[in-house]
C-alpha atoms as a PDB file:
ATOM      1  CA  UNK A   1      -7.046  33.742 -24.019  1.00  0.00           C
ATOM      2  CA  UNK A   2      -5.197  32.413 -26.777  1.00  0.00           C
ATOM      3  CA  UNK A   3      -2.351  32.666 -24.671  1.00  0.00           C
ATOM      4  CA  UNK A   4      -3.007  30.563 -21.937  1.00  0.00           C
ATOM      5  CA  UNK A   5      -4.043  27.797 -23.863  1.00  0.00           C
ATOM      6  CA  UNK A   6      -1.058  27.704 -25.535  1.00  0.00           C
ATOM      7  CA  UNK A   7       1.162  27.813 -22.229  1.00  0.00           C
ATOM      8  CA  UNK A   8      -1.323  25.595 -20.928  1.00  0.00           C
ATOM      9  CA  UNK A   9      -1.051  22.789 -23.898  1.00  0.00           C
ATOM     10  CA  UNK A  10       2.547  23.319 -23.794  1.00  0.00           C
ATOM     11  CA  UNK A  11       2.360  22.587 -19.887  1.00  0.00           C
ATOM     12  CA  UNK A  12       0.366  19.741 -20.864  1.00  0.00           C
ATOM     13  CA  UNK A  13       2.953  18.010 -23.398  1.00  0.00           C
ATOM     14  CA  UNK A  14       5.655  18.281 -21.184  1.00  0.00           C
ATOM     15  CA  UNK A  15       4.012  16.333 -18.155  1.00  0.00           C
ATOM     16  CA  UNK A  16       2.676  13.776 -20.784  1.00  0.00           C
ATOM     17  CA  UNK A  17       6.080  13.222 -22.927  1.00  0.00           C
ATOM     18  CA  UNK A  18       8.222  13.181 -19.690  1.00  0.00           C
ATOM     19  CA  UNK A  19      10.460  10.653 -17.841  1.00  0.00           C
ATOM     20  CA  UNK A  20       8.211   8.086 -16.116  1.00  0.00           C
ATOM     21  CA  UNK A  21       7.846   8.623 -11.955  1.00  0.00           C
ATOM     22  CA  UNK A  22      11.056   6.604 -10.347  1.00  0.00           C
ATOM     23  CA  UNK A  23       9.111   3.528  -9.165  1.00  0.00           C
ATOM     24  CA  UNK A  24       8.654   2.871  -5.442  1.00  0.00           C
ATOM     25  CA  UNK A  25       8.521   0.052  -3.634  1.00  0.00           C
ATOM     26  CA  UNK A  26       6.167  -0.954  -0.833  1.00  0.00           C
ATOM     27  CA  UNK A  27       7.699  -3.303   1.907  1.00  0.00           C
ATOM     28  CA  UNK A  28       4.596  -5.442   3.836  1.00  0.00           C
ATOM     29  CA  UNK A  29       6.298  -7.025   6.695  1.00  0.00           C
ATOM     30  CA  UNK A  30       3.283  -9.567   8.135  1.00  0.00           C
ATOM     31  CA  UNK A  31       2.542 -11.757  11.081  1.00  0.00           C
ATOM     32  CA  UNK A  32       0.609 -14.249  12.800  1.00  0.00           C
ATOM     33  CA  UNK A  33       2.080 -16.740  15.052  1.00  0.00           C
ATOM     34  CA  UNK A  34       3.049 -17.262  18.530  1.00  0.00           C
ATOM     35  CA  UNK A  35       0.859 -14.275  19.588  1.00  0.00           C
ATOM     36  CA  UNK A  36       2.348 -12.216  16.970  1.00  0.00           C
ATOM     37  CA  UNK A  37      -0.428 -10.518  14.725  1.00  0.00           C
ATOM     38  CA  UNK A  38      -0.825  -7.848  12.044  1.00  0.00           C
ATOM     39  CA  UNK A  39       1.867  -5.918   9.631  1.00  0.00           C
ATOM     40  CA  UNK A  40       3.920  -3.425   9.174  1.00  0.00           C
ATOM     41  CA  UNK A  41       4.363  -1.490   6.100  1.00  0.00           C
ATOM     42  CA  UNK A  42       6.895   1.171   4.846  1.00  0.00           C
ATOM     43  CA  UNK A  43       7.869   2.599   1.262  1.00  0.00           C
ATOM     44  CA  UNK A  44      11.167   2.681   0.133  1.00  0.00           C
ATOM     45  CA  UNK A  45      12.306   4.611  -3.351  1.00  0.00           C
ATOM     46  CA  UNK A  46      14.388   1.408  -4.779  1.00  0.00           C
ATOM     47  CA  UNK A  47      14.218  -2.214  -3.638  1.00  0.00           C
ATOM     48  CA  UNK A  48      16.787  -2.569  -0.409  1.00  0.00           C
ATOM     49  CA  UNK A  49      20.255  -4.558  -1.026  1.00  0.00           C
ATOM     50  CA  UNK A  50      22.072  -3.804   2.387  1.00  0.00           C
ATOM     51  CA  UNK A  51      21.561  -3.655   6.092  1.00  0.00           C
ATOM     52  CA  UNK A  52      18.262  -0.982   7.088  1.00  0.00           C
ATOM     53  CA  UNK A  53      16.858  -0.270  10.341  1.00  0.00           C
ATOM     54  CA  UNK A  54      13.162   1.207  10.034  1.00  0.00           C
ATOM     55  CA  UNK A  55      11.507   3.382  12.301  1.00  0.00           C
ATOM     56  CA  UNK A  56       9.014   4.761   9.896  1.00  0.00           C
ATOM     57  CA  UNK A  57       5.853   3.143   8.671  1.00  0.00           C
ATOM     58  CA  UNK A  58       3.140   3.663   6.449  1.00  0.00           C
ATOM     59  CA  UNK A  59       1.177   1.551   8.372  1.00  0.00           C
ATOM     60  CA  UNK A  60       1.372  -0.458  11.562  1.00  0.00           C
ATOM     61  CA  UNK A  61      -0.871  -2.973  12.913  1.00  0.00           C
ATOM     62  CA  UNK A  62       1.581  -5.152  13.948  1.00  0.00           C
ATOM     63  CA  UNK A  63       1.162  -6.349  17.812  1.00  0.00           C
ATOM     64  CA  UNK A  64       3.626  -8.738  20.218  1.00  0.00           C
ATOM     65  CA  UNK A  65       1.654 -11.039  22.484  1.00  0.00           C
ATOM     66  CA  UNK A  66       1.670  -7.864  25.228  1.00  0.00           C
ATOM     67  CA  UNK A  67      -0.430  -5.946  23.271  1.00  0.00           C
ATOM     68  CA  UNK A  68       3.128  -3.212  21.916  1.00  0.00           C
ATOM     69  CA  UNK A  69       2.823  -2.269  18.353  1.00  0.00           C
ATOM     70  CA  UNK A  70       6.257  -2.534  16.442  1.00  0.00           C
ATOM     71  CA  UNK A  71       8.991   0.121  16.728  1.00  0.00           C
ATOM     72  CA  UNK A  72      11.559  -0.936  14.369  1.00  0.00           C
ATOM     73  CA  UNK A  73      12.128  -3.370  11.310  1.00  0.00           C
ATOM     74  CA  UNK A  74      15.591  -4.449  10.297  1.00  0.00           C
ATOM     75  CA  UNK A  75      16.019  -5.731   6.935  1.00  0.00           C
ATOM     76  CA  UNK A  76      19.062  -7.814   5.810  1.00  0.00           C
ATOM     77  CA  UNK A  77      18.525  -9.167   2.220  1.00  0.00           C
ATOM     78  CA  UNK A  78      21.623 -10.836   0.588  1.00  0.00           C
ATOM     79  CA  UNK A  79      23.200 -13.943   1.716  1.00  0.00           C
ATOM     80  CA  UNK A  80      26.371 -13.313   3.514  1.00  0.00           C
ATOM     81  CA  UNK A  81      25.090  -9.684   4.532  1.00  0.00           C
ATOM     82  CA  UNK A  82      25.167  -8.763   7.956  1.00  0.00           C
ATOM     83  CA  UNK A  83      23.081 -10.547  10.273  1.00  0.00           C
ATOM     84  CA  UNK A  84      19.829  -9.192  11.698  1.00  0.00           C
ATOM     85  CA  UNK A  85      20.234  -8.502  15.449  1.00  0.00           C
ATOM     86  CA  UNK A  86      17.110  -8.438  16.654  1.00  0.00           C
ATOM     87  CA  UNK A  87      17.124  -7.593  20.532  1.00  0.00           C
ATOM     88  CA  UNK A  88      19.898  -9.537  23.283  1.00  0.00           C
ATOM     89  CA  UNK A  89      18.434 -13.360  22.760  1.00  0.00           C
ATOM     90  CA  UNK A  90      16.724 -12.705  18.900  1.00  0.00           C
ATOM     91  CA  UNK A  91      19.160 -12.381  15.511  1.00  0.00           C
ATOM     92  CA  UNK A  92      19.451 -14.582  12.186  1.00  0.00           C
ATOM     93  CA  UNK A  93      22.013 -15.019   9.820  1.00  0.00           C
ATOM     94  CA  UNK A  94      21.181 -13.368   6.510  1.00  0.00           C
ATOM     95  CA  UNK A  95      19.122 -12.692   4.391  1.00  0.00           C
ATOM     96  CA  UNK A  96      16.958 -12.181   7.175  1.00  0.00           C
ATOM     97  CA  UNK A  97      13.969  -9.560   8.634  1.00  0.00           C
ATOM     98  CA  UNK A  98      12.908  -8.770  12.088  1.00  0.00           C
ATOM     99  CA  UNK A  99      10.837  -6.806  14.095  1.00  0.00           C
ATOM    100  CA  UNK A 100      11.365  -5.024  17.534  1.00  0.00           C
ATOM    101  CA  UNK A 101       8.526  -3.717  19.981  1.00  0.00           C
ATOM    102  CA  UNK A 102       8.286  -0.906  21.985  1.00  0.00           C
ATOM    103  CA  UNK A 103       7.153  -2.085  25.505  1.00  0.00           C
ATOM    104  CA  UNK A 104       9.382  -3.125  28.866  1.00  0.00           C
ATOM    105  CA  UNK A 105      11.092  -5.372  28.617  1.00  0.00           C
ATOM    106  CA  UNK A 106      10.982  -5.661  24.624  1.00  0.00           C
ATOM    107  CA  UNK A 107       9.549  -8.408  22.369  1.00  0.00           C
ATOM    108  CA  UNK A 108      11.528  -9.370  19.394  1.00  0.00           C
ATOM    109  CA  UNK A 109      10.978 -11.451  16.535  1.00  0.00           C
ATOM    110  CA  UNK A 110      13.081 -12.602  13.552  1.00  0.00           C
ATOM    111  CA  UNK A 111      12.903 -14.855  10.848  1.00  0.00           C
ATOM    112  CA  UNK A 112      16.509 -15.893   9.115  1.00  0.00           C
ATOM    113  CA  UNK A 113      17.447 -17.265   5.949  1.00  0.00           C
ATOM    114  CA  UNK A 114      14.791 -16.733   3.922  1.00  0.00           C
ATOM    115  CA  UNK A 115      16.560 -16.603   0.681  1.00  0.00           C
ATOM    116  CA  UNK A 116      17.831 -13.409  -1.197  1.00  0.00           C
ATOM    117  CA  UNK A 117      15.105 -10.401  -1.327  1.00  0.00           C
ATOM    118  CA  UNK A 118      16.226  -8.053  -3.622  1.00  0.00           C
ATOM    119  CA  UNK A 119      12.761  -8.196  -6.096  1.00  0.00           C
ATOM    120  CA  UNK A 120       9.413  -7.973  -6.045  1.00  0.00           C
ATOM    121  CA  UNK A 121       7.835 -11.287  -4.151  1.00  0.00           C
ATOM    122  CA  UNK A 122       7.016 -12.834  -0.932  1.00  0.00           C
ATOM    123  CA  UNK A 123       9.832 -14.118   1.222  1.00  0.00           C
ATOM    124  CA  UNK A 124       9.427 -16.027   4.756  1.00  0.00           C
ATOM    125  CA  UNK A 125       6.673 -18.224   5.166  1.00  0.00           C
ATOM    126  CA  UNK A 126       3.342 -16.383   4.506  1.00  0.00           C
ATOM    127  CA  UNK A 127       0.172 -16.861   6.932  1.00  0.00           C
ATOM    128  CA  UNK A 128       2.672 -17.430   9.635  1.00  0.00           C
ATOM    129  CA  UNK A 129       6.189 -14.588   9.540  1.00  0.00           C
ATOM    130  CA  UNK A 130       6.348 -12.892   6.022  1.00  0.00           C
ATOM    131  CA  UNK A 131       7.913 -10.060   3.724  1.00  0.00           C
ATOM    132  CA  UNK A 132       5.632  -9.194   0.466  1.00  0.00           C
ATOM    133  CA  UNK A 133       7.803  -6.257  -1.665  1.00  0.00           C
ATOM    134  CA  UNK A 134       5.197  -4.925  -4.425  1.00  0.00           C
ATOM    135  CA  UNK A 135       5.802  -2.041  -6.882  1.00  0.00           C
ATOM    136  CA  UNK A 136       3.925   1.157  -5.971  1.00  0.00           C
ATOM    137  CA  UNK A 137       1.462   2.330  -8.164  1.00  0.00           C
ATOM    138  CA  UNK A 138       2.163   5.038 -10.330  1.00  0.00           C
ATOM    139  CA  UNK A 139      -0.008   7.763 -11.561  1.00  0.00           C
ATOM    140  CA  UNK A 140      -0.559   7.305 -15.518  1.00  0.00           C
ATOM    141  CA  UNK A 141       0.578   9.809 -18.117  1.00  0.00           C
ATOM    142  CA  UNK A 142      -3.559   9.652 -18.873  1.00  0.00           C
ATOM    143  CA  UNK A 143      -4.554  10.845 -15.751  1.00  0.00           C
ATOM    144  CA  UNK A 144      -1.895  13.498 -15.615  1.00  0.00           C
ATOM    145  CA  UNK A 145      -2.918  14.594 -18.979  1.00  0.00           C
ATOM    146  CA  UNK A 146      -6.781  14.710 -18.213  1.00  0.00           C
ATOM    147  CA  UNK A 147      -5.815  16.492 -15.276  1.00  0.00           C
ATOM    148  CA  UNK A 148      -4.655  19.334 -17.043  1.00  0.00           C
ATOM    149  CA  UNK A 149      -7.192  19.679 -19.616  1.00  0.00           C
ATOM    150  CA  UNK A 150      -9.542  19.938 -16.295  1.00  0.00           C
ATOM    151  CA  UNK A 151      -7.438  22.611 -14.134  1.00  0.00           C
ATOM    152  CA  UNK A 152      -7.240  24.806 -17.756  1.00  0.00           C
ATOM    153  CA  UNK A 153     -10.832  24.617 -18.426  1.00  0.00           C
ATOM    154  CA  UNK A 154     -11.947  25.412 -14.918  1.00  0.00           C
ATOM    155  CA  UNK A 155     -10.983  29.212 -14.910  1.00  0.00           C
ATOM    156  CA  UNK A 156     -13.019  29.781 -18.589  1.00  0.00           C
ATOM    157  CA  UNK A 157     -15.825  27.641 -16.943  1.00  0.00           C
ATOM    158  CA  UNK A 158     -15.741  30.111 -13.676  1.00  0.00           C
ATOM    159  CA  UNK A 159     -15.726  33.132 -16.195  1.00  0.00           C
ATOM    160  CA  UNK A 160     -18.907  31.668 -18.306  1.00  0.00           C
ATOM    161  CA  UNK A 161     -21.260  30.997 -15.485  1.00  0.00           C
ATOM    162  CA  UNK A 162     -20.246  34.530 -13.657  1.00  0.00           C
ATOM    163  CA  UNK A 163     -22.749  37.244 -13.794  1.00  0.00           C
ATOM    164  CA  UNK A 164     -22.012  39.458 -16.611  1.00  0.00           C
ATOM    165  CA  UNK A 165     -19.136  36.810 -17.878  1.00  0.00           C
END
């Protein structure tokens, strides 16, 4: 008995003491104009500072005027980057975002120089075509540590309230 809370506390210590989490980030592309409505949103593991294509969201309410929910975002943040080409007749010069739909023929929307995004802000022109980049939320050292004073009482608790325990 003495043994496992030992290994246990040790456990314990080192998930407490440790390196923080890397920090994500959470990318909330968002629209409404021109029969345009809702947002994408996608997590990336450190803010973006070159030319992505994104195919995978967290989230994705984000309709053209046909009713087709987005397929891809393409991010371009630093001025003088590559430009973001969007579809045939839709690209911007950088830094710039778009979105492509999935749908016959396509629906394509970008928004172009919209000043370097390489932090946490909002970039675009919000209510109408906009990128908000927010930190991800991290678990706390607290929880972590309450968490493992819970999983190492919950076997002596189980052997207590047994029959004959």
């Amino acid at each position: 008995m003495i043994r496992r809370f030992v290994a246990v506390g040790v456990a314990m210590l080192a998930l407490s003491t440790g390196s923080p989490a890397l920090a994500s980030y959470i990318y909330d592309l968002r629209m409404n104009q021109d029969g345009f409505v809702g947002d994408v949103r996608f997590t990336e593991t450190t803010i973006l500072t070159e030319l992505a294509t994104i195919t995978a969201f967290d989230n994705n309410t984000l309709t053209a005027p046909d009713d087709n929910l987005a397929s891809t975002v393409i991010l371009s943040p630093l001025p003088g980057g590559a430009d973001c080409v969007v579809g045939p007749f839709a690209s911007a010069f950088a830094p710039c975002f778009g979105v492509r739909f999935a749908g016959i023929p396509e629906s394509d929307a970008v928004n172009g120089d919209v000043g370097r995004f390489t932090s946490v802000g909002i970039y675009g022109d919000p209510g109408r075509f906009s990128l908000l980049i927010h930190a991800a939320p991290e678990p706390s050292s607290l929880l972590l540590l309450l968490a493992g004073i819970g999983a190492s009482l919950f076997p002596t608790f189980c052997n207590a309230t047994r029959p004959g325990g």
